[in-house]
Protein backbone atom coordinates (compact mmCIF):
# COMPACT_ATOMS: atom_id res chain seq x y z
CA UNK A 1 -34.36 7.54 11.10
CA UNK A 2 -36.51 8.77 14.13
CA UNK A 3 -39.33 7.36 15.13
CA UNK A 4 -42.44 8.76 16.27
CA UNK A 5 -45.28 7.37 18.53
CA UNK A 6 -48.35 9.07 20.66
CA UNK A 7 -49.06 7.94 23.79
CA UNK A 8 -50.75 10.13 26.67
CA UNK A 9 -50.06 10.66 30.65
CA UNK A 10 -52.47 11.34 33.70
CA UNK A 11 -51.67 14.46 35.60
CA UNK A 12 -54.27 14.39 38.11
CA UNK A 13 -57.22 13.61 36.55
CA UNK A 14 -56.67 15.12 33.29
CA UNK A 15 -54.70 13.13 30.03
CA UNK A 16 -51.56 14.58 28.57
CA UNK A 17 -50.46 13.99 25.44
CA UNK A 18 -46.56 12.45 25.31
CA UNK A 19 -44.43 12.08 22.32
CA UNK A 20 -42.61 8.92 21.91
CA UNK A 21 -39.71 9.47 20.44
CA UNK A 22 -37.58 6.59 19.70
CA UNK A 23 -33.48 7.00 17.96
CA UNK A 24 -30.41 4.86 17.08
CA UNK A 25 -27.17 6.54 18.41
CA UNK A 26 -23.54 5.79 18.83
CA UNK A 27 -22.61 3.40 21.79
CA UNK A 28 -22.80 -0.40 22.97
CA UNK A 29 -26.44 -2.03 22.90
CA UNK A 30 -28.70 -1.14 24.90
CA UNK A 31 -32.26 1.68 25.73
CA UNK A 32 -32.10 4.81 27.31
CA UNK A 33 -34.71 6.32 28.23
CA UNK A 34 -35.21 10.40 29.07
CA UNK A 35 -38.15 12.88 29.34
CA UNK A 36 -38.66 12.95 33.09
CA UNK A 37 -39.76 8.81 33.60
CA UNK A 38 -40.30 6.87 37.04
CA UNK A 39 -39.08 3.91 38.12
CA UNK A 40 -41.80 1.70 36.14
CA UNK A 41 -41.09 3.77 32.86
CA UNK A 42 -37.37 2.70 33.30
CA UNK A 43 -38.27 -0.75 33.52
CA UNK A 44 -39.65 -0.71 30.20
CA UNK A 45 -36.31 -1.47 28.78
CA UNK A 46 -36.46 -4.98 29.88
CA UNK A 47 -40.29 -5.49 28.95
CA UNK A 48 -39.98 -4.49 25.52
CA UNK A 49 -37.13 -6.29 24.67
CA UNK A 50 -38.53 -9.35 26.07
CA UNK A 51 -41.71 -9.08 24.24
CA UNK A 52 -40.55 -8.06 20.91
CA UNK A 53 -38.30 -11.21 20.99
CA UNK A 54 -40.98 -13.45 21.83
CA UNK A 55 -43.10 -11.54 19.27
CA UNK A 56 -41.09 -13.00 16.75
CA UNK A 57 -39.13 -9.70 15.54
CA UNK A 58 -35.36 -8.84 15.61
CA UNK A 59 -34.30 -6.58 18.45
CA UNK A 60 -31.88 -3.91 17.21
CA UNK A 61 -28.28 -4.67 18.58
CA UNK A 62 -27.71 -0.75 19.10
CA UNK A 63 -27.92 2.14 21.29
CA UNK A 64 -31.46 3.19 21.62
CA UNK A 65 -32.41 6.50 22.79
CA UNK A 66 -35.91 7.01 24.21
CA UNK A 67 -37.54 10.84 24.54
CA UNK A 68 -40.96 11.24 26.13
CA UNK A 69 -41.76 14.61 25.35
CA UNK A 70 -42.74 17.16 27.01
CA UNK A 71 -39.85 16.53 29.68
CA UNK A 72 -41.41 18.27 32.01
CA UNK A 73 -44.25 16.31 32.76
CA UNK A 74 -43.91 13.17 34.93
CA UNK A 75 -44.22 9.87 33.49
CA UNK A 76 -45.23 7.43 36.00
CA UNK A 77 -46.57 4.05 35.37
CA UNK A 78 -45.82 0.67 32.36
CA UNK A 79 -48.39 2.74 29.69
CA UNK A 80 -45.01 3.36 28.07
CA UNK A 81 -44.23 0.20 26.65
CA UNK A 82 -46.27 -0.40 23.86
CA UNK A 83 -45.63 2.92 22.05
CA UNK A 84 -41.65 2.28 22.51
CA UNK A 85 -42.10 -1.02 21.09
CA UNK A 86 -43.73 0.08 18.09
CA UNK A 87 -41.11 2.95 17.98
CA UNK A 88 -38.27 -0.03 17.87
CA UNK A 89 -40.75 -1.66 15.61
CA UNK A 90 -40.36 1.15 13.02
CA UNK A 91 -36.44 1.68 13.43
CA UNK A 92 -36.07 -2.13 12.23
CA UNK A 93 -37.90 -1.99 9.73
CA UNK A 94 -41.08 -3.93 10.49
CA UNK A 95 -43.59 -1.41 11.06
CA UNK A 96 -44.48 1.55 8.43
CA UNK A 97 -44.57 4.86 10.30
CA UNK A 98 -47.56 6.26 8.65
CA UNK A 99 -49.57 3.38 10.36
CA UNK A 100 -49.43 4.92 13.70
CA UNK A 101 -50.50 8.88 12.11
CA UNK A 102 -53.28 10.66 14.19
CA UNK A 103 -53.46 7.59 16.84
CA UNK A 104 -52.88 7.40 20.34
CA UNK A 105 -51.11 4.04 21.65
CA UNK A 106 -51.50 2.81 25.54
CA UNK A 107 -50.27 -0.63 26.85
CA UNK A 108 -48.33 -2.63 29.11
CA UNK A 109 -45.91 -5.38 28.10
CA UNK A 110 -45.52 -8.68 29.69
CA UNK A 111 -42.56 -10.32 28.64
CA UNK A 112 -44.40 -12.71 26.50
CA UNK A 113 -45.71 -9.79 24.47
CA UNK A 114 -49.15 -9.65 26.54
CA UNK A 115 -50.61 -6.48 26.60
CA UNK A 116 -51.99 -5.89 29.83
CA UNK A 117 -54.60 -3.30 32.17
CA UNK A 118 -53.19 0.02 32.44
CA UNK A 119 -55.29 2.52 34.58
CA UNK A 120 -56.51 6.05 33.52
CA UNK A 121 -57.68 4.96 30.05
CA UNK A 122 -60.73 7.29 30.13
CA UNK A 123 -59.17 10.38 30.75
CA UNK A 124 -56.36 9.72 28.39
CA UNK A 125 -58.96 8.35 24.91
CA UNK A 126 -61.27 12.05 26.39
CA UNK A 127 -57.43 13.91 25.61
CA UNK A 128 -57.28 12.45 22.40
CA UNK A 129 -60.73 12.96 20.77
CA UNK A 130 -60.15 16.69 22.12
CA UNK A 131 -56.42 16.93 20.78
CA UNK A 132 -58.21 15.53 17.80
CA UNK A 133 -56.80 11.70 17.23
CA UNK A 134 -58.71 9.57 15.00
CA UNK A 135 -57.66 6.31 16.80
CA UNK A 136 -56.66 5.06 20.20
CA UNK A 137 -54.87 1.65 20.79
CA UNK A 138 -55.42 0.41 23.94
CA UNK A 139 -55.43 -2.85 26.29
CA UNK A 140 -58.39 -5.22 25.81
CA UNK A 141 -59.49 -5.66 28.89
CA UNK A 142 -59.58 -1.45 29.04
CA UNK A 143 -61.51 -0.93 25.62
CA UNK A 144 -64.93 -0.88 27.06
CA UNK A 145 -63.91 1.94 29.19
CA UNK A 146 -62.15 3.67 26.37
CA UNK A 147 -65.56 3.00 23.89
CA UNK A 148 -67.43 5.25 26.25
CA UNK A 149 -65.60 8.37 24.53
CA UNK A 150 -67.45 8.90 21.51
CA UNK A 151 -65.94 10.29 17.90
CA UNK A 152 -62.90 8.30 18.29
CA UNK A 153 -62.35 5.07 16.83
CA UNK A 154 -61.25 2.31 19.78
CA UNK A 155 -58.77 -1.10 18.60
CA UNK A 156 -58.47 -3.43 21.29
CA UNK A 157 -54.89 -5.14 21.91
CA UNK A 158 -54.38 -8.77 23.29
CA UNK A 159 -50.87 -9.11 21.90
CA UNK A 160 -47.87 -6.98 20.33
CA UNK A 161 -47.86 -9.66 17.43
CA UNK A 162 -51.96 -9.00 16.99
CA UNK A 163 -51.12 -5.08 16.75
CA UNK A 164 -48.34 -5.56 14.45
CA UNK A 165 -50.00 -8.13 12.17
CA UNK A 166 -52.87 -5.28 12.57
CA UNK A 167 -50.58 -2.88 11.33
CA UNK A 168 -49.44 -4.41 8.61
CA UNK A 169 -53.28 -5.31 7.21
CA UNK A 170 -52.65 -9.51 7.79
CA UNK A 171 -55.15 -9.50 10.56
CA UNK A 172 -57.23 -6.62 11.44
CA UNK A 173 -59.02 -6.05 14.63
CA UNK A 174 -62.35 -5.27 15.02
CA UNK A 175 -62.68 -1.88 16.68
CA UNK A 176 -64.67 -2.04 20.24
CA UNK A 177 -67.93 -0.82 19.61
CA UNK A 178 -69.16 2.52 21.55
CA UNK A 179 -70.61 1.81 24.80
CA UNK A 180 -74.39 2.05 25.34
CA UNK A 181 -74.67 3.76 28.93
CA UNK A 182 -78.27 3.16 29.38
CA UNK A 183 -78.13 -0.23 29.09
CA UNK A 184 -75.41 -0.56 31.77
CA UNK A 185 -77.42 -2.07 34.67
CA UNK A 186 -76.53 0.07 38.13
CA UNK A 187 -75.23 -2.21 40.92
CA UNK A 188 -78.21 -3.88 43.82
CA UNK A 189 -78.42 -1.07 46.79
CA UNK A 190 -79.39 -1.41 50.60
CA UNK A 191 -82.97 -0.48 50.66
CA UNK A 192 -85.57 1.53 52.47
CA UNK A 193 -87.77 -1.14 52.42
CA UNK A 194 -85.53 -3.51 54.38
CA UNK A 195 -85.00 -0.93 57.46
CA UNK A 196 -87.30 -1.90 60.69
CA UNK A 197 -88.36 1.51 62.97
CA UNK A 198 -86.36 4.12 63.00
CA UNK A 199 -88.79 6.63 61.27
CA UNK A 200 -87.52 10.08 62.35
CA UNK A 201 -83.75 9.06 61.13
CA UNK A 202 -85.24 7.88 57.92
CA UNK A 203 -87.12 11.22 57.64
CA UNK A 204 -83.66 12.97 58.48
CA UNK A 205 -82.02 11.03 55.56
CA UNK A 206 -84.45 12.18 53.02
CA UNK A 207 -83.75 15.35 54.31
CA UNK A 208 -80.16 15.48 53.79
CA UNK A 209 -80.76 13.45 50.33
CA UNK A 210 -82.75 16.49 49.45
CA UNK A 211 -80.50 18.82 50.15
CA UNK A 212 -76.87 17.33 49.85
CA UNK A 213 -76.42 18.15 53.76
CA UNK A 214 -74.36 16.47 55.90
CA UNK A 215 -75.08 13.84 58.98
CA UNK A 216 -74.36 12.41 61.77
CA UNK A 217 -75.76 9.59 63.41
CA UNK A 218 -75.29 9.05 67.22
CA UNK A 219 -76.68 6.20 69.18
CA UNK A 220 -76.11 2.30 70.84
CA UNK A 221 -74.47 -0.40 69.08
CA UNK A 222 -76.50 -2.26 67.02
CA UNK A 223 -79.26 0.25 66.35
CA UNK A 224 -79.02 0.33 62.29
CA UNK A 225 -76.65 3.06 62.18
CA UNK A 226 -74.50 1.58 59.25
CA UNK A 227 -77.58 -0.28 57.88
CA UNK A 228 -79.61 3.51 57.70
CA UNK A 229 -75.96 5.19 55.85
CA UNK A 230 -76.18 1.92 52.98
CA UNK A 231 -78.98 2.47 52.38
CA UNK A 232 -78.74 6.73 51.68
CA UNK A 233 -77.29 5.90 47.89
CA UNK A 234 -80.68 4.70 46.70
CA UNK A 235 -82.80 7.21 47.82
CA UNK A 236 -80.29 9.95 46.15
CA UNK A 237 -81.27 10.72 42.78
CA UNK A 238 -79.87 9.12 39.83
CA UNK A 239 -76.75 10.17 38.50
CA UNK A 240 -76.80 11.87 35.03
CA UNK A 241 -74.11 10.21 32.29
CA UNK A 242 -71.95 13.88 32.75
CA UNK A 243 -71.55 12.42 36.14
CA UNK A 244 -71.04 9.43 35.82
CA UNK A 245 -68.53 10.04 33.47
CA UNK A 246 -66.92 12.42 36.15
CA UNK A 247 -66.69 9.55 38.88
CA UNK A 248 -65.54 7.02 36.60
CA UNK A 249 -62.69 9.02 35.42
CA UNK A 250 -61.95 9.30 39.25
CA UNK A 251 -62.28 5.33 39.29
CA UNK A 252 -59.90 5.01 35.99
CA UNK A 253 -56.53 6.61 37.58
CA UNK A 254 -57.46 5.80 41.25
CA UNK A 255 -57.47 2.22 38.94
CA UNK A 256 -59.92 1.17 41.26
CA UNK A 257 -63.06 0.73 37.94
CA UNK A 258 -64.21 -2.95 38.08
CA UNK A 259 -63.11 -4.83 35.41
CA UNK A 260 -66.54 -5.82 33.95
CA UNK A 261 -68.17 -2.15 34.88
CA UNK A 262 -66.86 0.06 32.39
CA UNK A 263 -68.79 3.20 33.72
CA UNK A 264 -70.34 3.49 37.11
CA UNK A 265 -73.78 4.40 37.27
CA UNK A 266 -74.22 4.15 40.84
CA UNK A 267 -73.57 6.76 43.02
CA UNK A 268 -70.36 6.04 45.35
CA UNK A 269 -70.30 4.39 48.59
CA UNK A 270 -66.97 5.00 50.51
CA UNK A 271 -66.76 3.54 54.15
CA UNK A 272 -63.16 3.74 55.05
CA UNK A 273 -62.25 2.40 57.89
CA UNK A 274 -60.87 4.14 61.16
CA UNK A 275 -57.07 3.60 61.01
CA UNK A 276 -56.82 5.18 57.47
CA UNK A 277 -53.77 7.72 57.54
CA UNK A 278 -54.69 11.59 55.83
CA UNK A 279 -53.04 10.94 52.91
CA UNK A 280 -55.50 7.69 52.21
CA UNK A 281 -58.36 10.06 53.32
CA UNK A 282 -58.22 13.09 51.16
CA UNK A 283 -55.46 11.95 48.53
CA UNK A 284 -51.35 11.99 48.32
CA UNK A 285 -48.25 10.38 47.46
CA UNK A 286 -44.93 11.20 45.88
CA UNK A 287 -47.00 12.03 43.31
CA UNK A 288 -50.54 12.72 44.37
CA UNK A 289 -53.20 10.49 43.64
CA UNK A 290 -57.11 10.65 44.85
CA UNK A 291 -58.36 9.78 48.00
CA UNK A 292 -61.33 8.47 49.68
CA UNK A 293 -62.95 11.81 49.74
CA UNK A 294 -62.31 11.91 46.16
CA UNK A 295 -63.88 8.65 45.32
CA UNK A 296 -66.67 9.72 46.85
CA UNK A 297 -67.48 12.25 45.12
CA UNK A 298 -70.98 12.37 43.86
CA UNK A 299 -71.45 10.02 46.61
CA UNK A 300 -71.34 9.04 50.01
CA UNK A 301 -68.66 9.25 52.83
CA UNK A 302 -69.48 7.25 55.85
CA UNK A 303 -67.29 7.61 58.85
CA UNK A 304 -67.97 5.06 61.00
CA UNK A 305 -67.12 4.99 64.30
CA UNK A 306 -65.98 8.76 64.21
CA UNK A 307 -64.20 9.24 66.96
CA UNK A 308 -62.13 6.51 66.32
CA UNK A 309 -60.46 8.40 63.40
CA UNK A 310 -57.27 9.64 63.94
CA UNK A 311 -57.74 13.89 64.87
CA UNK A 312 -55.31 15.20 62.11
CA UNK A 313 -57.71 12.97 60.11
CA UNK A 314 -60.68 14.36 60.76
CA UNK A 315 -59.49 17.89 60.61
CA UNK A 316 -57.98 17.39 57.21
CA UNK A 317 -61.66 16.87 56.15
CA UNK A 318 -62.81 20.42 57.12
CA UNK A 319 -61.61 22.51 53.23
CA UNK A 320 -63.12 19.33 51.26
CA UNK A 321 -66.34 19.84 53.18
CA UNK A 322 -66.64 23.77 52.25
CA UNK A 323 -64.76 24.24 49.05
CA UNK A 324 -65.81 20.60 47.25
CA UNK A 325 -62.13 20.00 46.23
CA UNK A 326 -58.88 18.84 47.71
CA UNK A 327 -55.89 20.44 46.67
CA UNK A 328 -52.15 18.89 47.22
CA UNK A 329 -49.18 20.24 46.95
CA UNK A 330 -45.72 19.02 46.67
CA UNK A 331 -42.63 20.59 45.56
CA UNK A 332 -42.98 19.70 41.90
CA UNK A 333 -46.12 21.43 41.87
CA UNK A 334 -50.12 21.45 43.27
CA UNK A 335 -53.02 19.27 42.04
CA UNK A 336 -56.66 19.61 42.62
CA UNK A 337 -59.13 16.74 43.09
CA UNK A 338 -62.74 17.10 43.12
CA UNK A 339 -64.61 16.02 46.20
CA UNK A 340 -68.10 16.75 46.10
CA UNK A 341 -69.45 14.27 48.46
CA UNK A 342 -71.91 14.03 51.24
CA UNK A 343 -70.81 13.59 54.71
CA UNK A 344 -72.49 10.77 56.34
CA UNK A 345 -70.79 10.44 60.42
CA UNK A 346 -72.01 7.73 62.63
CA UNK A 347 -70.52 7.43 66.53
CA UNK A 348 -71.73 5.92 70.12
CA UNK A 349 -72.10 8.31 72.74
CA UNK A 350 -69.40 6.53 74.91
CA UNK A 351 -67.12 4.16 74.59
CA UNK A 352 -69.21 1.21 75.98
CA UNK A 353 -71.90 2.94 73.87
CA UNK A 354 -74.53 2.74 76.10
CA UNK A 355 -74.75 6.67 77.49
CA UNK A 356 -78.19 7.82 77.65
CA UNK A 357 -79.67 4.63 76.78
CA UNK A 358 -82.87 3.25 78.75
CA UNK A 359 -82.46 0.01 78.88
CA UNK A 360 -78.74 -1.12 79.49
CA UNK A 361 -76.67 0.95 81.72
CA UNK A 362 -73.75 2.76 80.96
CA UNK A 363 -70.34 1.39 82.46
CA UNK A 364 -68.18 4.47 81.27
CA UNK A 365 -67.20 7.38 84.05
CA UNK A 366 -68.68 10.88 83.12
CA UNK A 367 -64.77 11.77 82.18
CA UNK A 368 -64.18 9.30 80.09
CA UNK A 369 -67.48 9.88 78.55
CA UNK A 370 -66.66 13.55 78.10
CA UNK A 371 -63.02 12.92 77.21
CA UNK A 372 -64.50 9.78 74.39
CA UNK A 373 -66.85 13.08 73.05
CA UNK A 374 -64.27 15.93 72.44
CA UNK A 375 -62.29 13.59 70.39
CA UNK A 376 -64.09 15.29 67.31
CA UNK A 377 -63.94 19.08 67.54
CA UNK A 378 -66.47 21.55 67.74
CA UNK A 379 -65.62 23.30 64.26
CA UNK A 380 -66.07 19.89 62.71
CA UNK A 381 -69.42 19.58 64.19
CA UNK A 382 -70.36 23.00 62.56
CA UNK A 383 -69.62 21.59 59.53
CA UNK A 384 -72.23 18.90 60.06
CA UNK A 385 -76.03 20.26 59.27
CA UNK A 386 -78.13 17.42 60.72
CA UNK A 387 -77.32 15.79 64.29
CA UNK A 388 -79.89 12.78 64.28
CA UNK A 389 -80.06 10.04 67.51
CA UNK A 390 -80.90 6.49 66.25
CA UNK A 391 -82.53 4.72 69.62
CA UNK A 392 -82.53 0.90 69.54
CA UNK A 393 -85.38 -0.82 67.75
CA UNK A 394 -87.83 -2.13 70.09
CA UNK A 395 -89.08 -6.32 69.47
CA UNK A 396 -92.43 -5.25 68.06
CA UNK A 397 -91.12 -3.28 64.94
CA UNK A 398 -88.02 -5.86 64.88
CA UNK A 399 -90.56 -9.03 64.04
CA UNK A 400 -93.00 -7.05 62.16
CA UNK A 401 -93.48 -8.31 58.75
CA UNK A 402 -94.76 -5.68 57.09
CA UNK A 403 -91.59 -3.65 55.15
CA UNK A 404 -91.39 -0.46 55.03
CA UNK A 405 -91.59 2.81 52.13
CA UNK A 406 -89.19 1.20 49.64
CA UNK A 407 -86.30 3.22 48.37
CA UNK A 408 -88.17 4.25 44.81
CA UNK A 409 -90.52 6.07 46.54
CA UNK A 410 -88.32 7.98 48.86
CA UNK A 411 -85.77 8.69 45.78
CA UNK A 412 -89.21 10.16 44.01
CA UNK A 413 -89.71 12.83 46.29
CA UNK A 414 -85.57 13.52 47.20
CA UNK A 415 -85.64 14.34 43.00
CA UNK A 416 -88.32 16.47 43.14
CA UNK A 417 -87.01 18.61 45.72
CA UNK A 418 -83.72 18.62 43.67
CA UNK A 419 -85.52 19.75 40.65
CA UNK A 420 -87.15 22.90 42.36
CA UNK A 421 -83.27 23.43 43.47
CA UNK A 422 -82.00 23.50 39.43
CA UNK A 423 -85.01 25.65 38.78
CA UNK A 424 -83.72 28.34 41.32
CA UNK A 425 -79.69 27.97 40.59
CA UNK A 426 -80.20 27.44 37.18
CA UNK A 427 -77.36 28.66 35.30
CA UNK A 428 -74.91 28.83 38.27
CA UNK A 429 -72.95 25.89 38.99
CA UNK A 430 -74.70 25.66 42.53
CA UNK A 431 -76.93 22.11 42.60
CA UNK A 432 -78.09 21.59 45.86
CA UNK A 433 -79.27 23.60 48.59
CA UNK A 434 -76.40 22.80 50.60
CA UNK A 435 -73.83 24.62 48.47
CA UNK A 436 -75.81 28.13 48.54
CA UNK A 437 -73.32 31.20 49.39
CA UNK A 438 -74.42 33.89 52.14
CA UNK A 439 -75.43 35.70 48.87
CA UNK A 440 -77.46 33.01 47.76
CA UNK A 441 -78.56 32.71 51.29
CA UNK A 442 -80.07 36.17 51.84
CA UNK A 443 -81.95 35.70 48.45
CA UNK A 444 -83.73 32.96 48.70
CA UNK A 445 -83.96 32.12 52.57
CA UNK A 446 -86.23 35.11 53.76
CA UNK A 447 -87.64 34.94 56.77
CA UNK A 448 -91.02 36.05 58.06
CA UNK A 449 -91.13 38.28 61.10
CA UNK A 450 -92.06 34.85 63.48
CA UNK A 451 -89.05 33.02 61.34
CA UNK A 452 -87.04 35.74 62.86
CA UNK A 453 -88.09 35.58 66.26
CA UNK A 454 -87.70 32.06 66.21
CA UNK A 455 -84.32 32.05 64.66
CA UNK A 456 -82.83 35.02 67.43
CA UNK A 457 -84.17 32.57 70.30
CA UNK A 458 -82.58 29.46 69.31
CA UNK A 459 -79.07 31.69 68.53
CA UNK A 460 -79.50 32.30 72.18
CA UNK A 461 -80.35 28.99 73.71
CA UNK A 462 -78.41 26.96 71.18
CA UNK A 463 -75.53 29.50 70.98
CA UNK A 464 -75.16 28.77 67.07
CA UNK A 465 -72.34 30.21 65.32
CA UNK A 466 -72.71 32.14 62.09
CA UNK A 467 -72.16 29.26 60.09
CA UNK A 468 -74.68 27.30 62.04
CA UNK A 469 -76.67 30.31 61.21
CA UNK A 470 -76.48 29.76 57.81
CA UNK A 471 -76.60 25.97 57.59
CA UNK A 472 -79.80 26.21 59.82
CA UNK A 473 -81.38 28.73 57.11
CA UNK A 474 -80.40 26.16 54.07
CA UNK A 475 -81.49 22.96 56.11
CA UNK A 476 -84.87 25.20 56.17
CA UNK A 477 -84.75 25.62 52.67
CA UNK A 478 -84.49 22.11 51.74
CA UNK A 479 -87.22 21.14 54.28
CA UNK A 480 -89.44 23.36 52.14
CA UNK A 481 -88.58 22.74 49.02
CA UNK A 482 -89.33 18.97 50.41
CA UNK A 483 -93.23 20.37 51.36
CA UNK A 484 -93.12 22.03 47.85
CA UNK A 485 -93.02 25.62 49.26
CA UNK A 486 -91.97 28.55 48.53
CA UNK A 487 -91.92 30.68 51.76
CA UNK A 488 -89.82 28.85 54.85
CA UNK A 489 -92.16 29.26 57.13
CA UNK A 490 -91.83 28.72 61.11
CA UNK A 491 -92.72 24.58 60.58
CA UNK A 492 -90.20 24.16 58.41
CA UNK A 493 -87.59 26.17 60.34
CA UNK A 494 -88.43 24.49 64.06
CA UNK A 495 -88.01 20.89 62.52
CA UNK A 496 -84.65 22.01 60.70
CA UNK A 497 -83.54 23.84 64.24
CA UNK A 498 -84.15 20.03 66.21
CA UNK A 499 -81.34 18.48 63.76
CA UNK A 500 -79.06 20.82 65.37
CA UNK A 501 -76.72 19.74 68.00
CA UNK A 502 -77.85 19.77 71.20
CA UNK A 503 -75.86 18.28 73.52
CA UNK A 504 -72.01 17.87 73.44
CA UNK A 505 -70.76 15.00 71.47
């Protein structure tokens, strides 16, 4: 008799739906397993064997034969072992195989018969409600997650004697109940309020809130540069459930989702830190998984200390930046991860980080402070739409007690900005100013004849590129949108023109 179970794989970010096919053939004891599996899929032999024993069942004294169909997708991870067991389960006898009809089983064994975390539970209980499963079995410390799919019907498993006695109608388990998003309370951010001085960056990083642009901060240690990129996530506007869905699937097979924060309703904050190889930054692996540029997306990615990153680092960032995805390839095929994510870049003019500054001198030779600059190249920079320079904080504003415009506030005006953008790209699946094409560009950043003069003098004297062209044109265009215009008018051009770069860093 063969034995059938459903389980489900994560290719990329997407589930796939795997056969579990479990048979009794000629030969001395023992489990083979075929359909393309990993090293932790082979491994299962010993977990499930181990657990059904301690479950309190007989383990078949024959030759077991394993299929995970389709064979040509890779299984990877322990998600395996809980379908095979009930597989073995129905060979011997104790399991009926019409209990496990139109249901979806994920777990890990522990030898003891624990069933325990496995990541990528969202994506795979979204496959089965859209392959059409009634039920999905899956860890209990992972139901929560799985409950935010709705229409499908969600049984927590401690144990693989609680799913058999389940099974078998002795105990039943109550299914998880569906997830109420709005109640889920977003996580504490860095706020406004709590920033001393530094008006004219904070005015920069409403900008780029408004607009989804990207920014770099340059300036003296100690200034608030890390403090002012915290503290961007709370002015950006709130994320809808479609995305926060989108980022905690992310979350699910990076298996990076808290454990008591089944969906994330707070927009991501990724600060990697400067010795992070490519592969960590934009996603890979044997078999590729996401990166930080990934996790970020519909978030933040703060590079601090830029020039500190590794070149082939920072260059790898360039297609994620433009295109909003990564794509990997490898020689069993290509994956694409999303990456929509604003660029947030902080750096100190020199190495002793005190170039330009008024107060303490600079130590650094002017080669080693122009050698410290090129580290990040110029077609980099071009990708970056706002070049901001955070001075230190002078005593008075330091031991003021008065705070500051809090974070609501600011977040009030960055979403109503973004609603005159879904107004205009409504329909198209452009959101923010920042992603307009040069068709989108010429339509709805026209220039007056003084815009034009203005714009032809600073190509001149700030010898801007035709991308810099067009990423002055759409900083313009959020800037406006911002003053609740419709015409971008010289004002609003000349202040998006001073977040250009202006001298070489």
């Amino acid at each position: 008799m063969l034995a059938r179970v459903y389980s489900c794989a994560v290719i990329g970010l997407e589930g796939v739906i795997v056969e579990v096919e479990v048979d009794i053939c000629p030969g001395l004891p023992g489990m083979d397993i075929v359909g393309l599996p990993d090293k932790a899929v082979q491994e299962s032999r010993n977990r499930v064997q181990a657990a059904i024993k301690n479950a309190g069942l007989e383990y078949p004294r024959k030759r077991l034969v394993v299929n995970l169909a389709p064979a040509s997708v890779r299984k990877e991870g322990p998600a395996y072992d809980l379908p095979i067991a009930l597989g073995v389960a129905i060979l011997t006898g104790d399991l009926n195989p019409s209990c496990v009809e139109s249901t979806i089983v994920i777990g890990e064994l522990s030898l003891d018969g624990i069933v325990r975390h496995t990541r990528g539970v969202l994506p795979m209980a979204a496959m089965a409600r859209q392959q059409g499963f009634k039920r999905i079995f899956v860890p209990e410390a992972d139901a929560a997650e799985a409950a935010l799919i709705p229409d499908i019907e969600v049984i927590p498993v401690s144990t693989l004697a609680a799913l058999l006695a389940h099974l078998n109608n002795h105990h039943p388990i109550t299914p998880h109940p569906p997830v109420e998003t709005e109640q889920l309370i977003p996580s504490v951010l860095t706020d406004f309020s709590d920033i001393k001085g530094q008006e004219h960056v904070k005015r920069a990083l409403e900008v780029a809130a408004a607009g989804g642009h990207n920014l770099l901060m340059v300036g003296p240690p100690g200034a608030g540069k890390t403090l002012l990129a915290r503290a961007l996530p709370s002015i950006l506007p709130k994320m809808t459930i479609d995305e926060a869905l989108d980022v905690t699937r992310i979350y699910s097979v990076a298996d990076q989702l808290p454990p008591d924060l089944p969906l994330i309703r707070t927009r991501p904050f990724r600060a990697p830190h400067h010795t992070i190889s490519h592969a960590g930054l934009v996603g890979g692996g044997n078999w590729p998984h996401p990166g930080e540029v990934s996790l970020a997306h519909r978030g933040v990615l703060f590079l601090d200390e830029l020039p500190e990153f590794g070149q082939h680092v920072l260059e790898v960032l360039r297609q994620p930046i433009e295109d909003k995805i990564v794509t990997i390839s490898r020689a069993q095929g290509s994956l694409t991860f999303p990456a929509n994510f604003q660029l947030v870049a902080a750096m100190n003019p020199c190495p002793c980080g005190y170039y330009g500054d008024p107060v303490k001198p600079c130590t650094c030779a002017p080669a080693t402070v122009t050698k410290y600059q090129k580290r990040i190249s110029g077609p980099l920079l071009d990708r970056i739409d706002i070049h901001i320079e955070v001075p230190r904080v002078e005593y008075e504003k330091l031991s003021d007690r008065r705070l500051g415009e809090p974070s609501e506030i600011v977040r009030s005006r960055v979403e109503a900005a973004r609603e005159r953008q879904r107004q205009r790209f409504g329909g198209s699946n452009i959101a923010t100013n920042a992603e307009m094409r040069p068709a989108d560009i010429r339509k709805y950043c026209v220039l007056d004849d003084n815009g034009r003069a203005l714009m032809k003098t600073a190509m001149n004297q700030l010898q801007l590129s035709a991308r810099a062209y067009h990423r002055v044109l759409k900083l313009a265009r959020t800037i406006a949108d911002m003053a609740g215009s419709d015409p971008i008018t010289p004002q609003h051009l000349a202040e998006a023109l001073q977040y250009r770069q202006r001298t070489e860093v």
